[in-house]
PDB file of N, CA and C in Angstrom:
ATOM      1  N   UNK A   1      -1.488  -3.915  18.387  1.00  0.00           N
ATOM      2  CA  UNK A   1      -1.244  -3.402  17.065  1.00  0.00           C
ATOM      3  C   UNK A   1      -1.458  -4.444  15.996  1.00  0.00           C
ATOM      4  N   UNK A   2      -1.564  -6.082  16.349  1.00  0.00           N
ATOM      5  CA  UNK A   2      -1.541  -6.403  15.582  1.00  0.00           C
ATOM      6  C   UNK A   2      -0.664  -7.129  14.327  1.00  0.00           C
ATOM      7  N   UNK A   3      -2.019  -6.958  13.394  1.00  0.00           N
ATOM      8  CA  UNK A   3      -0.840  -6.897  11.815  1.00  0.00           C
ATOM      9  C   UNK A   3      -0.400  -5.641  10.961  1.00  0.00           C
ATOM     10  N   UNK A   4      -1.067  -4.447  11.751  1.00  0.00           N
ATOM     11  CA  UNK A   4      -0.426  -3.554  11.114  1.00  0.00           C
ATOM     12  C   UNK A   4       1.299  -2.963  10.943  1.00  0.00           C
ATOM     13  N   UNK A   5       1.929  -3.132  12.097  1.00  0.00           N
ATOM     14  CA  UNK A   5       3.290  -3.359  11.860  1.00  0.00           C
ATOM     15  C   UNK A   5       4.021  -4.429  10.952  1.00  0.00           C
ATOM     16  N   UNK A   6       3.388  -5.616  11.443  1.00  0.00           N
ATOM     17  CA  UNK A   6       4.298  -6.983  10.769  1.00  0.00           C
ATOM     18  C   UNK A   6       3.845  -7.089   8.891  1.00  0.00           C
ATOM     19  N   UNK A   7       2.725  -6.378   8.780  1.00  0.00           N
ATOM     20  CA  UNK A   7       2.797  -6.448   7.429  1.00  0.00           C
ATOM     21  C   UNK A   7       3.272  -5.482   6.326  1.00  0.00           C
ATOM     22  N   UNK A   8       4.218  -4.498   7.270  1.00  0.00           N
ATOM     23  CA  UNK A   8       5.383  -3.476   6.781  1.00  0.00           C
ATOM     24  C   UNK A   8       6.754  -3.349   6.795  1.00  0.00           C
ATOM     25  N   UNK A   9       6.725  -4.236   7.770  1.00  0.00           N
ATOM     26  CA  UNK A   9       8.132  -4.176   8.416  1.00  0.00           C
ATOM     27  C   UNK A   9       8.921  -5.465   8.319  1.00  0.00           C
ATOM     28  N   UNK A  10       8.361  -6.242   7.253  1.00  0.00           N
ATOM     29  CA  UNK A  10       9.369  -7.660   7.702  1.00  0.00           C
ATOM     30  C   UNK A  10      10.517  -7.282   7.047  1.00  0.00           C
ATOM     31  N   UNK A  11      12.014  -7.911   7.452  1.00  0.00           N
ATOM     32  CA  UNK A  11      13.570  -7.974   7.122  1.00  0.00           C
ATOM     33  C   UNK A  11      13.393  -8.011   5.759  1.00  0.00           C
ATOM     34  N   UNK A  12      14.047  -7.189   4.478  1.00  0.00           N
ATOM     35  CA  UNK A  12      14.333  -6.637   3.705  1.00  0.00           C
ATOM     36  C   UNK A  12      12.374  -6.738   2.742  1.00  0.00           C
ATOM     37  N   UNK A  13      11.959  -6.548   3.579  1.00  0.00           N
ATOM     38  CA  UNK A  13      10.112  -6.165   3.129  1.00  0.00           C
ATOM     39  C   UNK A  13      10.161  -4.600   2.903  1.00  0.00           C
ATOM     40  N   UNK A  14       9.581  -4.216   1.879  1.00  0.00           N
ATOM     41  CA  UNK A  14       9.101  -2.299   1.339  1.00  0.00           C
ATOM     42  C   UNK A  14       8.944  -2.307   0.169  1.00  0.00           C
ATOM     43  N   UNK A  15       8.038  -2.977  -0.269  1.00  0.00           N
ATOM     44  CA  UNK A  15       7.526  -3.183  -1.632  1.00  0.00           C
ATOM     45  C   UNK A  15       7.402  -1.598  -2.049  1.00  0.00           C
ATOM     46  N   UNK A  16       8.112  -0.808  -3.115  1.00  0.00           N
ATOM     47  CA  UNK A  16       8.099   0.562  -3.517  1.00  0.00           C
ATOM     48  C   UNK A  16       7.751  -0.627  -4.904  1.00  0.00           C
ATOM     49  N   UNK A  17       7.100   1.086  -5.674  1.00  0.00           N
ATOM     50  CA  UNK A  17       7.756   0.685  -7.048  1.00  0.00           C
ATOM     51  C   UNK A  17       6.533   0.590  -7.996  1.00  0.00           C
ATOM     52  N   UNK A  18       6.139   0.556  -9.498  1.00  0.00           N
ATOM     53  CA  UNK A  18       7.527   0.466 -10.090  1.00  0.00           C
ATOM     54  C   UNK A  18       8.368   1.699 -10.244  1.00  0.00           C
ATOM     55  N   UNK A  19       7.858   2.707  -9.502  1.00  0.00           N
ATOM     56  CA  UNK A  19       8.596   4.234  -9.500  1.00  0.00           C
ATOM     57  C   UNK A  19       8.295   4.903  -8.936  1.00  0.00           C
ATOM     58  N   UNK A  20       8.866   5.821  -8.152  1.00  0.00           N
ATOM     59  CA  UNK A  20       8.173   6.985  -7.481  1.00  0.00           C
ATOM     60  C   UNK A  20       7.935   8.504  -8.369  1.00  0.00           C
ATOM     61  N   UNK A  21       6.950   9.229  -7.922  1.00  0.00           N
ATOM     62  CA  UNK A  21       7.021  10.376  -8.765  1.00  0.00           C
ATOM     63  C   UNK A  21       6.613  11.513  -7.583  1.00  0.00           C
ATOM     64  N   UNK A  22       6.932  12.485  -7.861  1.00  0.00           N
ATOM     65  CA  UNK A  22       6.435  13.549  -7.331  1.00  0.00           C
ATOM     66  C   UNK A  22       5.229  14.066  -7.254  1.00  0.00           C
ATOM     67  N   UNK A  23       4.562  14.788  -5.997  1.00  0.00           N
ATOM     68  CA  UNK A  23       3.481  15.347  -5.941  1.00  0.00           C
ATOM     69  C   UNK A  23       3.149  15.827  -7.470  1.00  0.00           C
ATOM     70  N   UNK A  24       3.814  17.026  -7.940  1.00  0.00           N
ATOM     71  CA  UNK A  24       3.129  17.700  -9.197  1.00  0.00           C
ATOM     72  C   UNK A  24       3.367  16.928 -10.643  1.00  0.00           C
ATOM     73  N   UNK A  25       3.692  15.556 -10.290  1.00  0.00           N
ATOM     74  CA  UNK A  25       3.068  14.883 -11.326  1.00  0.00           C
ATOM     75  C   UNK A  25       1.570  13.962 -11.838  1.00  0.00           C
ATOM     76  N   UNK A  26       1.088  14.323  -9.649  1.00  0.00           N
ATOM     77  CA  UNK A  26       0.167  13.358  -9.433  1.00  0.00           C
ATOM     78  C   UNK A  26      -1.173  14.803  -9.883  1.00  0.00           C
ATOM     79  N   UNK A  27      -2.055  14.430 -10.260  1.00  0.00           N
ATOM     80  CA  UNK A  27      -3.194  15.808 -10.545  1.00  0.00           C
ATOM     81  C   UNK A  27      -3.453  15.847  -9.177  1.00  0.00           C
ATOM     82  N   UNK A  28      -4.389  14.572  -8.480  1.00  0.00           N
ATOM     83  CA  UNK A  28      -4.881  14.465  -6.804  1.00  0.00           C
ATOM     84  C   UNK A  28      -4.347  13.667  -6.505  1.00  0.00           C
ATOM     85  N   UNK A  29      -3.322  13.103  -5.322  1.00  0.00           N
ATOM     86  CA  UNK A  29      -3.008  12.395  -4.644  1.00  0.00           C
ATOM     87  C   UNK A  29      -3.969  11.603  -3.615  1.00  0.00           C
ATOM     88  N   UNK A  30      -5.193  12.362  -3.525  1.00  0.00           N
ATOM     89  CA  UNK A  30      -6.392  12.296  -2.477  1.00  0.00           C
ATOM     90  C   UNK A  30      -7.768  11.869  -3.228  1.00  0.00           C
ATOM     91  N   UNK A  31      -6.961  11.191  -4.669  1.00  0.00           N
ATOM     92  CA  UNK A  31      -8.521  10.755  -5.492  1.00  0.00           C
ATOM     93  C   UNK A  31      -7.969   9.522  -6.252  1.00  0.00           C
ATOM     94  N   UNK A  32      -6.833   8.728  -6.019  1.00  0.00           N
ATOM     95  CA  UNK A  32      -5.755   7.547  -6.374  1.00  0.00           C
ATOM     96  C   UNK A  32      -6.504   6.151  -6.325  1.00  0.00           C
ATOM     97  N   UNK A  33      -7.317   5.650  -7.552  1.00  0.00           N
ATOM     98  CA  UNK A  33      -7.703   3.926  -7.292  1.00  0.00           C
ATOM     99  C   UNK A  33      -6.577   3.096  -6.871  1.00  0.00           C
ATOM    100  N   UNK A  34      -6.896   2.004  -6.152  1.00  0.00           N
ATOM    101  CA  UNK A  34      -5.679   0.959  -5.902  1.00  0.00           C
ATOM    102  C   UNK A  34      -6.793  -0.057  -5.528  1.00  0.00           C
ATOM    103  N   UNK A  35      -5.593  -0.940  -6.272  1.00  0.00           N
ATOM    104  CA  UNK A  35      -6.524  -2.314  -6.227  1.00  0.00           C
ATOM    105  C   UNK A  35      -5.173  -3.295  -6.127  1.00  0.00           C
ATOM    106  N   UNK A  36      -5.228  -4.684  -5.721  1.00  0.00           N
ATOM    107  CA  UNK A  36      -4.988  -5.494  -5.253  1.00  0.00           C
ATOM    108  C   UNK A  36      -5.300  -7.122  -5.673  1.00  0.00           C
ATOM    109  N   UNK A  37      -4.871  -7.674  -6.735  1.00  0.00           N
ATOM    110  CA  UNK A  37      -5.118  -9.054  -7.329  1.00  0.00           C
ATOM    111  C   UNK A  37      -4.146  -9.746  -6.566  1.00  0.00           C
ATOM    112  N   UNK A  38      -5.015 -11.188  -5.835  1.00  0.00           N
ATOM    113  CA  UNK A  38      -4.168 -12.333  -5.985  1.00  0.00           C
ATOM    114  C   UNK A  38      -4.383 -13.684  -6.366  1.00  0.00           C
ATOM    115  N   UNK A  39      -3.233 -13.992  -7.365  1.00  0.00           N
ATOM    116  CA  UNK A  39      -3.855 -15.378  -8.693  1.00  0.00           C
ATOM    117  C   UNK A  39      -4.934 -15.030  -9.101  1.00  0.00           C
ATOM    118  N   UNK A  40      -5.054 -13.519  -9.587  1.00  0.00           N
ATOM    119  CA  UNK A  40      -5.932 -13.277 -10.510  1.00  0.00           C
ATOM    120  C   UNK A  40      -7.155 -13.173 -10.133  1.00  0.00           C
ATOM    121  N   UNK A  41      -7.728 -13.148  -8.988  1.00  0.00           N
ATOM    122  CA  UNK A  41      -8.774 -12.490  -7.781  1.00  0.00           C
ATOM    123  C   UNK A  41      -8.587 -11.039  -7.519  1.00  0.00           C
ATOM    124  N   UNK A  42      -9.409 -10.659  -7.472  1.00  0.00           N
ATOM    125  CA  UNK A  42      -9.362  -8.794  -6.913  1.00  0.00           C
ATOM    126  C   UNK A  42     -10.263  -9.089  -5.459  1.00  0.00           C
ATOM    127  N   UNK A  43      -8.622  -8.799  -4.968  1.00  0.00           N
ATOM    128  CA  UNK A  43      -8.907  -9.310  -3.244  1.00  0.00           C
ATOM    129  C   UNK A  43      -9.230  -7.948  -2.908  1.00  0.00           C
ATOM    130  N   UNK A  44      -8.410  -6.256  -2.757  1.00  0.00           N
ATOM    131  CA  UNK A  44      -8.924  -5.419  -2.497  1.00  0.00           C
ATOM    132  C   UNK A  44      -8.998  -4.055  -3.573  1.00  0.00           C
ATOM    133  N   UNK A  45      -9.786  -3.688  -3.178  1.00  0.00           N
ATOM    134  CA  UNK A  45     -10.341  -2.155  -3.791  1.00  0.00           C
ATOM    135  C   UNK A  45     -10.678  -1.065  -3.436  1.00  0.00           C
ATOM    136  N   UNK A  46      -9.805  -0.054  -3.963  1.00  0.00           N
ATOM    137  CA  UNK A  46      -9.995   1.213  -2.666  1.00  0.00           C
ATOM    138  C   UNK A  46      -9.695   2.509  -3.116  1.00  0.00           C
ATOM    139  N   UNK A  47      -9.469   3.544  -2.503  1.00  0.00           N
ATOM    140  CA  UNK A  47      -9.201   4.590  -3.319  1.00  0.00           C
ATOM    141  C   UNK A  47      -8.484   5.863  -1.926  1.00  0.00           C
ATOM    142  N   UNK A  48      -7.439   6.620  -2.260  1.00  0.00           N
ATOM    143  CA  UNK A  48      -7.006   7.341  -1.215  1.00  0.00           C
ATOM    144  C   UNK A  48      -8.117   7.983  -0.856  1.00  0.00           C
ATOM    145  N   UNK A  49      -9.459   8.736  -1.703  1.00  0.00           N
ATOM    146  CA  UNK A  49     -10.354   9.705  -0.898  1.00  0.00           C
ATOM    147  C   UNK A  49     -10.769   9.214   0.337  1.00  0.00           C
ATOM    148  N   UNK A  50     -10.459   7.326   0.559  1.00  0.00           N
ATOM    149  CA  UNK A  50     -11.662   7.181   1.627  1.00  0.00           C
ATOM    150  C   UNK A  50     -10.145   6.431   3.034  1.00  0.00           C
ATOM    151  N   UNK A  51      -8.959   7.601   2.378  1.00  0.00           N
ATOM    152  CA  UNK A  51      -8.242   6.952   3.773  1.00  0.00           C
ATOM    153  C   UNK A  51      -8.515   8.148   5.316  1.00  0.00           C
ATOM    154  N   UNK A  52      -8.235   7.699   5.952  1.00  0.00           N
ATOM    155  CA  UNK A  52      -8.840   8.454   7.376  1.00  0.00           C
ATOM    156  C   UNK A  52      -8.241   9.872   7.489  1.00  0.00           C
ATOM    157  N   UNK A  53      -7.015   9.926   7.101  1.00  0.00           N
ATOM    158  CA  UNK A  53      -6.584  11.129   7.054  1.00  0.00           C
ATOM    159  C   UNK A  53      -5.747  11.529   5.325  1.00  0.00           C
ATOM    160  N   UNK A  54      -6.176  12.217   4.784  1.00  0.00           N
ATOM    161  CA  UNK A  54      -5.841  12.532   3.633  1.00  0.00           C
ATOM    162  C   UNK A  54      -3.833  12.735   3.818  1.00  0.00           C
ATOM    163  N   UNK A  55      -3.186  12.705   2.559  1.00  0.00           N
ATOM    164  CA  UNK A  55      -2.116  12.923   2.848  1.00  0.00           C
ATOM    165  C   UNK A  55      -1.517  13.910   3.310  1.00  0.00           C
ATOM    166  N   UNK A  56      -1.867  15.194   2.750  1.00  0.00           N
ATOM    167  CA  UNK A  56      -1.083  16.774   3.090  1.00  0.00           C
ATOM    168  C   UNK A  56      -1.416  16.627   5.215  1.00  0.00           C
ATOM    169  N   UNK A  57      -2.329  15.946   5.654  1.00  0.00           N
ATOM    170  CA  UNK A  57      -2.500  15.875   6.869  1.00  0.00           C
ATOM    171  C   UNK A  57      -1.299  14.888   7.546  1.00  0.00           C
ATOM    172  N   UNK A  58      -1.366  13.626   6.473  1.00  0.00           N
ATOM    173  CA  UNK A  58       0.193  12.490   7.485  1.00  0.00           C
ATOM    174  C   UNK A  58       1.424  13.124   7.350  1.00  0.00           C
ATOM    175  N   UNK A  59       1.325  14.383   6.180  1.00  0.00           N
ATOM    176  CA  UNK A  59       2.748  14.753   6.363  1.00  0.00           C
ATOM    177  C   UNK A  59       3.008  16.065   7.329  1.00  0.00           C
ATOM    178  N   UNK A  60       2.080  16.538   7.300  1.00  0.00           N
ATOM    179  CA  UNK A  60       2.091  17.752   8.159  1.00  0.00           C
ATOM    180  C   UNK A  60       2.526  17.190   9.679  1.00  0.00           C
ATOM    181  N   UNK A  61       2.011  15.884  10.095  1.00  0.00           N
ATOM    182  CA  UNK A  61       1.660  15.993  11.296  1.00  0.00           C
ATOM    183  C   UNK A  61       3.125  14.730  11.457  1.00  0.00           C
ATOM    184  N   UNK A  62       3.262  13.659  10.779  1.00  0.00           N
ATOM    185  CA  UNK A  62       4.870  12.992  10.700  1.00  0.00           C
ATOM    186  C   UNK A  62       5.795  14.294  11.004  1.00  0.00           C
ATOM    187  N   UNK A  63       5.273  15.268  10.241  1.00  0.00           N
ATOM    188  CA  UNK A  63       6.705  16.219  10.192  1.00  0.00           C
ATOM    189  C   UNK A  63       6.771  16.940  11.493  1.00  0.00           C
ATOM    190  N   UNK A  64       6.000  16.815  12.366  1.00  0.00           N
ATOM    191  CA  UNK A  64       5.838  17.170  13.201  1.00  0.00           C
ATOM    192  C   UNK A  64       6.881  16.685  14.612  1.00  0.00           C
ATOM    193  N   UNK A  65       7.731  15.086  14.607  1.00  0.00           N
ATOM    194  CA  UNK A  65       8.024  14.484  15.124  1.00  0.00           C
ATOM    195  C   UNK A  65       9.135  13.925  14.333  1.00  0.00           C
ATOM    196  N   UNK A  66       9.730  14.255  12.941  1.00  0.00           N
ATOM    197  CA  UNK A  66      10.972  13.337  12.488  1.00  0.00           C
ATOM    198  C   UNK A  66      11.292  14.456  11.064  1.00  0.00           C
ATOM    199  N   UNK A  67      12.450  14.613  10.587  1.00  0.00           N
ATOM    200  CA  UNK A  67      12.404  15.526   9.644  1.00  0.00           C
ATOM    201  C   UNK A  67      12.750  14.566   8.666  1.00  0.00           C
ATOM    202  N   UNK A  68      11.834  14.688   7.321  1.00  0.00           N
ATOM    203  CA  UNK A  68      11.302  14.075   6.195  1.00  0.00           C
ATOM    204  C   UNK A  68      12.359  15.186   5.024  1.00  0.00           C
ATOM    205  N   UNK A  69      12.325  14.430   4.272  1.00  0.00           N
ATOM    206  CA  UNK A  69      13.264  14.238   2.854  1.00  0.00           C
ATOM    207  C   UNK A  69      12.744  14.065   1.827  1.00  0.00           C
ATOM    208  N   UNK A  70      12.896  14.810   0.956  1.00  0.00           N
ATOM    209  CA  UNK A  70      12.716  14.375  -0.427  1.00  0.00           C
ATOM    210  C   UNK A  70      12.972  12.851  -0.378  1.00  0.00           C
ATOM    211  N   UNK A  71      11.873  12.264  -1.181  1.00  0.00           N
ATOM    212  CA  UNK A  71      12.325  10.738  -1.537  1.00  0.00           C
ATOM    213  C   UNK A  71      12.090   9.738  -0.366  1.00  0.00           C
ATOM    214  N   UNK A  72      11.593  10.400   1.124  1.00  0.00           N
ATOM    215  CA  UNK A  72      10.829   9.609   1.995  1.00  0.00           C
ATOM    216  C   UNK A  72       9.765   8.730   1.557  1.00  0.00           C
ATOM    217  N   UNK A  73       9.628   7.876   2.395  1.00  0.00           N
ATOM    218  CA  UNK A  73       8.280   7.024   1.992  1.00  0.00           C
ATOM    219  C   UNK A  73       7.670   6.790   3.201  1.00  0.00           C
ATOM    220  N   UNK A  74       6.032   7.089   3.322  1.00  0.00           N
ATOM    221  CA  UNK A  74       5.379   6.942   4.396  1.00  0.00           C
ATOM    222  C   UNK A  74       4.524   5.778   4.196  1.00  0.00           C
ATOM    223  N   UNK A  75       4.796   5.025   4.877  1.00  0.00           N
ATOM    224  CA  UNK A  75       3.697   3.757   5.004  1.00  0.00           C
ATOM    225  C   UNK A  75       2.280   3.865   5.289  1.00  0.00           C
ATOM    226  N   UNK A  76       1.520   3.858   5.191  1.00  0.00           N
ATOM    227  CA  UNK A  76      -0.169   4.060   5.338  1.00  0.00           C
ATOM    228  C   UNK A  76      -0.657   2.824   5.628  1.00  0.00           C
ATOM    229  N   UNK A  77      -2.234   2.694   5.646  1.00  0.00           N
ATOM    230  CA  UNK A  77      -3.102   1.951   5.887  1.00  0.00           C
ATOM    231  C   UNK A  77      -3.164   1.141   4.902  1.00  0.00           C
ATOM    232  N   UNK A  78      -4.079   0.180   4.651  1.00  0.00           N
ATOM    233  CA  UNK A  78      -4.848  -0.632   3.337  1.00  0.00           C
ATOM    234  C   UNK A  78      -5.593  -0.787   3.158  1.00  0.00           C
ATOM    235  N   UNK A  79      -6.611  -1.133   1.896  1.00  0.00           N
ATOM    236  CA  UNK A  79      -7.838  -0.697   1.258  1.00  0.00           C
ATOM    237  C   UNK A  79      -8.536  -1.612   1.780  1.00  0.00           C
ATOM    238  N   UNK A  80      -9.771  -1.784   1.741  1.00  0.00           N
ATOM    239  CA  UNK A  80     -10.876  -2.582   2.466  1.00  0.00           C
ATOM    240  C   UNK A  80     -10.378  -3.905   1.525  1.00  0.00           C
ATOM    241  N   UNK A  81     -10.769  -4.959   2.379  1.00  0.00           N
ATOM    242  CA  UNK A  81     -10.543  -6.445   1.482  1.00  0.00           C
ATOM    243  C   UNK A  81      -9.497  -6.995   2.116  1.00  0.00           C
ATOM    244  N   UNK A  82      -8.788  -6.781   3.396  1.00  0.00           N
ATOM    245  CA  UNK A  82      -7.554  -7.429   3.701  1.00  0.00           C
ATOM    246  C   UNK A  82      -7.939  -9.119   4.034  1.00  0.00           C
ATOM    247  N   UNK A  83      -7.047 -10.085   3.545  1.00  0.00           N
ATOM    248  CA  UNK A  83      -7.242 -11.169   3.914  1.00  0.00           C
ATOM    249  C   UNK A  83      -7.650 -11.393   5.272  1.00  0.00           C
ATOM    250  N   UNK A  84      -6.979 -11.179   6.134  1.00  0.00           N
ATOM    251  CA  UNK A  84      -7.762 -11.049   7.641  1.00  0.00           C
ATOM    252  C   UNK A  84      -9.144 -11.556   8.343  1.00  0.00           C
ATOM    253  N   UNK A  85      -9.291  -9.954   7.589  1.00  0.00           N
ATOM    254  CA  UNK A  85     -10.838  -9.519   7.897  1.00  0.00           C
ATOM    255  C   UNK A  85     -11.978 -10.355   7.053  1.00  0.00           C
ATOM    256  N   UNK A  86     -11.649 -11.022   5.962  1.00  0.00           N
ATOM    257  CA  UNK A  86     -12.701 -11.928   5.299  1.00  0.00           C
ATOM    258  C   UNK A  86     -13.339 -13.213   6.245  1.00  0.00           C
ATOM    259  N   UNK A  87     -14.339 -13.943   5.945  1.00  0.00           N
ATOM    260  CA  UNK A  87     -14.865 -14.802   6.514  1.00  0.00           C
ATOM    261  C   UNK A  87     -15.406 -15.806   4.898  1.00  0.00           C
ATOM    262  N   UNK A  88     -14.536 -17.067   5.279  1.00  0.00           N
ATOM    263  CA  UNK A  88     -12.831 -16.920   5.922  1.00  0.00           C
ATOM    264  C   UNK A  88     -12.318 -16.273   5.346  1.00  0.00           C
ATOM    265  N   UNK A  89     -11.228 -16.466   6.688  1.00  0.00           N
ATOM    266  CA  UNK A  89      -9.797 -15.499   6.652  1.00  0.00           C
ATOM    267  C   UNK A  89      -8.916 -16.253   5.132  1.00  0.00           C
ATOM    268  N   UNK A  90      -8.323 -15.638   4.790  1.00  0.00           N
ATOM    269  CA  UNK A  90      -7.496 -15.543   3.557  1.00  0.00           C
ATOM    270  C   UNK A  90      -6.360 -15.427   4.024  1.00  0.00           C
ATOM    271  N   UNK A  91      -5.326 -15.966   3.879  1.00  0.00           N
ATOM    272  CA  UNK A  91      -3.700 -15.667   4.121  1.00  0.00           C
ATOM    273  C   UNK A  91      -3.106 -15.914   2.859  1.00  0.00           C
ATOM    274  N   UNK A  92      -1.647 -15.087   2.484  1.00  0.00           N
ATOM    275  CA  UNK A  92      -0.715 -15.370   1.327  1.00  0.00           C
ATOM    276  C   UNK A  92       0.110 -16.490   1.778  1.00  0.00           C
ATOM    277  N   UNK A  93       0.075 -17.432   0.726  1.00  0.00           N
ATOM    278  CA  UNK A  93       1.210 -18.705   0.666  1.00  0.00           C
ATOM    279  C   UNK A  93       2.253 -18.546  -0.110  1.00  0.00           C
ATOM    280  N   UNK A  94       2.801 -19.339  -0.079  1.00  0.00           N
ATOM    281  CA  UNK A  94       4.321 -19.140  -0.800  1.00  0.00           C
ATOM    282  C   UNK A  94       3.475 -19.825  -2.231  1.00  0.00           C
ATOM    283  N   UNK A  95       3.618 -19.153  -3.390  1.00  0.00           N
ATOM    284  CA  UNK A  95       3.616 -19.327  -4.931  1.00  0.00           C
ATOM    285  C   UNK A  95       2.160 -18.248  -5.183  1.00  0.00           C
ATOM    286  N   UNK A  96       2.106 -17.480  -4.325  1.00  0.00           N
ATOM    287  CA  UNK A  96       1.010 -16.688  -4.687  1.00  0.00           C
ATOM    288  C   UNK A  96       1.483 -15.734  -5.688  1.00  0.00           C
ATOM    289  N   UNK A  97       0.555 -15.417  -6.365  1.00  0.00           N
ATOM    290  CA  UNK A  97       1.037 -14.423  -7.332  1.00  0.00           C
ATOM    291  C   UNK A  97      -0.011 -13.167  -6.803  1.00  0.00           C
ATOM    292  N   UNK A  98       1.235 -11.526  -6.886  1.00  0.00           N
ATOM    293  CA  UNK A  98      -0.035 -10.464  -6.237  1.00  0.00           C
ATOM    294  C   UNK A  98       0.660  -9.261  -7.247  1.00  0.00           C
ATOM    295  N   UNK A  99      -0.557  -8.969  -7.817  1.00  0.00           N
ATOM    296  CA  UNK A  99      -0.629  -7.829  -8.809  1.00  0.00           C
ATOM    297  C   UNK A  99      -1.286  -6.339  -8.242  1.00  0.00           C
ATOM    298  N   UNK A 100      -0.272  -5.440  -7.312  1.00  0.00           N
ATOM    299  CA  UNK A 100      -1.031  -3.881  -6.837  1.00  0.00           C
ATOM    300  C   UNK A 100      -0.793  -2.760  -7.684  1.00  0.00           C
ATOM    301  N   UNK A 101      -1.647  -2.590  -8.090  1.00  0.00           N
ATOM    302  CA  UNK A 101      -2.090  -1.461  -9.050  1.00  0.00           C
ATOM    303  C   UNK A 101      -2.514   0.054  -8.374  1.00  0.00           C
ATOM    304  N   UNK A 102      -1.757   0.798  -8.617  1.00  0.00           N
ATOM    305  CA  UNK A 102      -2.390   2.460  -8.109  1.00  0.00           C
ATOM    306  C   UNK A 102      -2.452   3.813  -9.190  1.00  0.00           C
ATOM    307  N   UNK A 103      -3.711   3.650  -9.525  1.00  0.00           N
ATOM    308  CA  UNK A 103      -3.639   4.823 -10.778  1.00  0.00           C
ATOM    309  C   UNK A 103      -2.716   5.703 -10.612  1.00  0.00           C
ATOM    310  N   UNK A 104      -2.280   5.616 -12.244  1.00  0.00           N
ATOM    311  CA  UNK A 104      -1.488   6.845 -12.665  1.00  0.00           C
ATOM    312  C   UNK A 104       0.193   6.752 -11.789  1.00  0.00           C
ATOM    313  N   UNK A 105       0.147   5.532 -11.209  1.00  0.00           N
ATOM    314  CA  UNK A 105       1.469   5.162 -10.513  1.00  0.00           C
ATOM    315  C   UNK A 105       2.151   3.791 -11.262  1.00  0.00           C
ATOM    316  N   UNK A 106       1.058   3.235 -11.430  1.00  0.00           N
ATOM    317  CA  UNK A 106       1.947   1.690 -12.332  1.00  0.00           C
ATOM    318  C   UNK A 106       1.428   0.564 -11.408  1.00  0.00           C
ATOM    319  N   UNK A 107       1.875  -0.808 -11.975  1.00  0.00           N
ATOM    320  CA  UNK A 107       1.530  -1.817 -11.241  1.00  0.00           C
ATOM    321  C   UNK A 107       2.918  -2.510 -10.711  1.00  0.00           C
ATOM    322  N   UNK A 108       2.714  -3.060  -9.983  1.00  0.00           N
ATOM    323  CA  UNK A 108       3.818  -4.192  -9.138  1.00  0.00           C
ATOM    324  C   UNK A 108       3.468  -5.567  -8.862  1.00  0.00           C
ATOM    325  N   UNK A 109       4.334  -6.288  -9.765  1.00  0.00           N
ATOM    326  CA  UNK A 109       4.263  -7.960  -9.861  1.00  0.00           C
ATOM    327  C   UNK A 109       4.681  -8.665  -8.478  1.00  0.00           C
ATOM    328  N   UNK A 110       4.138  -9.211  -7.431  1.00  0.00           N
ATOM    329  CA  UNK A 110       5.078 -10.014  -6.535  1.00  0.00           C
ATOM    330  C   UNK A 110       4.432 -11.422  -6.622  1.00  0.00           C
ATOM    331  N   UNK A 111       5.778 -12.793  -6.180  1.00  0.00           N
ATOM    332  CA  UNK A 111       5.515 -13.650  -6.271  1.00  0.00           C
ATOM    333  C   UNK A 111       5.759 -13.830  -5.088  1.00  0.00           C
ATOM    334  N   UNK A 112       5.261 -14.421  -3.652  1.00  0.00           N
ATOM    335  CA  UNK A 112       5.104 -15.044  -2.323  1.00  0.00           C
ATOM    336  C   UNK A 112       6.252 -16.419  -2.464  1.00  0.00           C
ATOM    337  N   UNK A 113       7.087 -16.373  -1.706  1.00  0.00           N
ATOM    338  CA  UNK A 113       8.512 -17.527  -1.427  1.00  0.00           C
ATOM    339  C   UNK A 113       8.357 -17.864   0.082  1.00  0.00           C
ATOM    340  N   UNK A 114       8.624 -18.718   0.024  1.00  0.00           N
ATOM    341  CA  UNK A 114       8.890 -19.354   1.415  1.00  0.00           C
ATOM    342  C   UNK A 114      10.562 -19.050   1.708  1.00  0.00           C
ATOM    343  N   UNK A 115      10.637 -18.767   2.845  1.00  0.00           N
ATOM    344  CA  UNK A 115      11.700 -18.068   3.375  1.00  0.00           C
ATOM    345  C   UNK A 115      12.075 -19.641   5.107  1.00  0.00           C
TER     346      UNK A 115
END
């Protein structure tokens, strides 16, 4: 699996924010830019049309196996550009600055700490 778990799940890690809103505030949930600055680099760029399974499908099929709530949050994939996968690889250090942006949702400031 990877880094797809460990880069969701660390001890008090779930970057939400800066708000949640409801489906019928979103026009398409399945047409959403998101992008990804760090120190002012646009590391990734992406858009929900091109995730593997559209949403009304992760919830249909989550709901299938756990009963979901208003105000749930489902974790997903990430947009092409992950540090990782570059050549070279890219990793976050402690004093990084990361700016994620998702139309029509708002942006979120994080600063990287050493723990």
């Amino acid at each position: 699996m990877g880094q797809w778990v460990k880069g969701k799940s660390h001890d008090t890690y779930g970057p939400t924010g800066p708000y949640l809103v409801t489906k019928d505030e979103i026009k398409d949930i399945n047409n959403l830019k998101m992008m990804l600055d760090v120190n002012g680099e646009r590391m990734q760029t992406g858009n929900t049309s091109t995730m593997i399974f559209n949403v009304d499908t992760i919830v249909s099929y989550i709901s299938k196996f756990m009963s979901l709530q208003p105000g749930d949050i489902i974790t997903t994939g990430t947009p092409p550009g992950v540090g990782m996968g570059r050549k070279p690889q890219v990793f976050l250090k402690a004093g990084d600055q990361m700016k994620l942006s998702i139309e029509n949702l708002g942006e979120q400031n994080s600063k990287v700490v050493a723990v």
